[in-house]
Protein backbone atom coordinates (compact mmCIF):
# COMPACT_ATOMS: atom_id res chain seq x y z
CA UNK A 1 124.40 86.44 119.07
CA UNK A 2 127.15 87.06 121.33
CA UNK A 3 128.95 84.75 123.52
CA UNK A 4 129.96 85.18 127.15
CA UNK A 5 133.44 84.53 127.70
CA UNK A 6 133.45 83.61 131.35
CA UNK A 7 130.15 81.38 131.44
CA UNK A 8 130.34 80.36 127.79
CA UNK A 9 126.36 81.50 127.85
CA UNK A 10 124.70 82.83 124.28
CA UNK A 11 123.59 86.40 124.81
CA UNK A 12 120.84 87.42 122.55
CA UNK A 13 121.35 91.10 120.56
CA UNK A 14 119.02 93.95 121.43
CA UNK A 15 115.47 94.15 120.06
CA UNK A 16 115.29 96.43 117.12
CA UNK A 17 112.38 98.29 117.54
CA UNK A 18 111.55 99.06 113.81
CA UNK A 19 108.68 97.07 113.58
CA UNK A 20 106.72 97.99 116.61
CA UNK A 21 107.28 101.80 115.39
CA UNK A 22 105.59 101.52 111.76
CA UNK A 23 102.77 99.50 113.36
CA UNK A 24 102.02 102.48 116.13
CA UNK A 25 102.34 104.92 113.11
CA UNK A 26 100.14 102.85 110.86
CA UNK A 27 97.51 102.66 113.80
CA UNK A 28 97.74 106.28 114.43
CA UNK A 29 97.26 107.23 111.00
CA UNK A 30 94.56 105.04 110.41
CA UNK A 31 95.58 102.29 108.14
CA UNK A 32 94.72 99.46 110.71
CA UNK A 33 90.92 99.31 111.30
CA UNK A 34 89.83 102.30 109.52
CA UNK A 35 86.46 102.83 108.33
CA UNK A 36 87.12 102.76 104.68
CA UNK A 37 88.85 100.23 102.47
CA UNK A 38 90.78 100.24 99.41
CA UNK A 39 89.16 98.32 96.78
CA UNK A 40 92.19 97.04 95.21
CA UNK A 41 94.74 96.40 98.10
CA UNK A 42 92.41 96.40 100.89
CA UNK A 43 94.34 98.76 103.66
CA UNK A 44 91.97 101.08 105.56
CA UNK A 45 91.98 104.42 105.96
CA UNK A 46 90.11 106.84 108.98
CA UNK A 47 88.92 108.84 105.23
CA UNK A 48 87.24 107.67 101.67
CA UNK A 49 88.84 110.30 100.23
CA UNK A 50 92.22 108.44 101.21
CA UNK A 51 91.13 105.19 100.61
CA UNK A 52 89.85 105.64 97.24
CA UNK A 53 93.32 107.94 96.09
CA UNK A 54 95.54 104.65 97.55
CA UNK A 55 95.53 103.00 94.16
CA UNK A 56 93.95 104.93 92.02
CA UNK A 57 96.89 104.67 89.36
CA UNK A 58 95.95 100.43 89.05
CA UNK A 59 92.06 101.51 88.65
């Protein structure tokens, strides 16, 4: 936070936008509300191919 030297007001920083990016990539590629499921950690994927190769090293 940054303070405004005339009106002695709190300015609040800039929104980093890191976040809001991963979740649009993660919803493009499919891991939010795919069909398929892993078994283990539960993400989704648009594929079962993908979504039983996420964890297969813990099976």
């Amino acid at each position: 936070m940054k303070v405004k030297e005339d009106d002695e007001i709190l300015v609040r920083d800039p929104n980093y936008v890191k976040y809001e990016r991963l979740l649009l990539q993660a919803e493009a590629e499919g891991r939010i509300d795919g069909k398929y499921s892993c078994l283990v950690c539960g993400m989704h994927y648009r594929e079962k191919a993908a979504a039983e190769a996420c964890c297969r090293a813990a099976l």
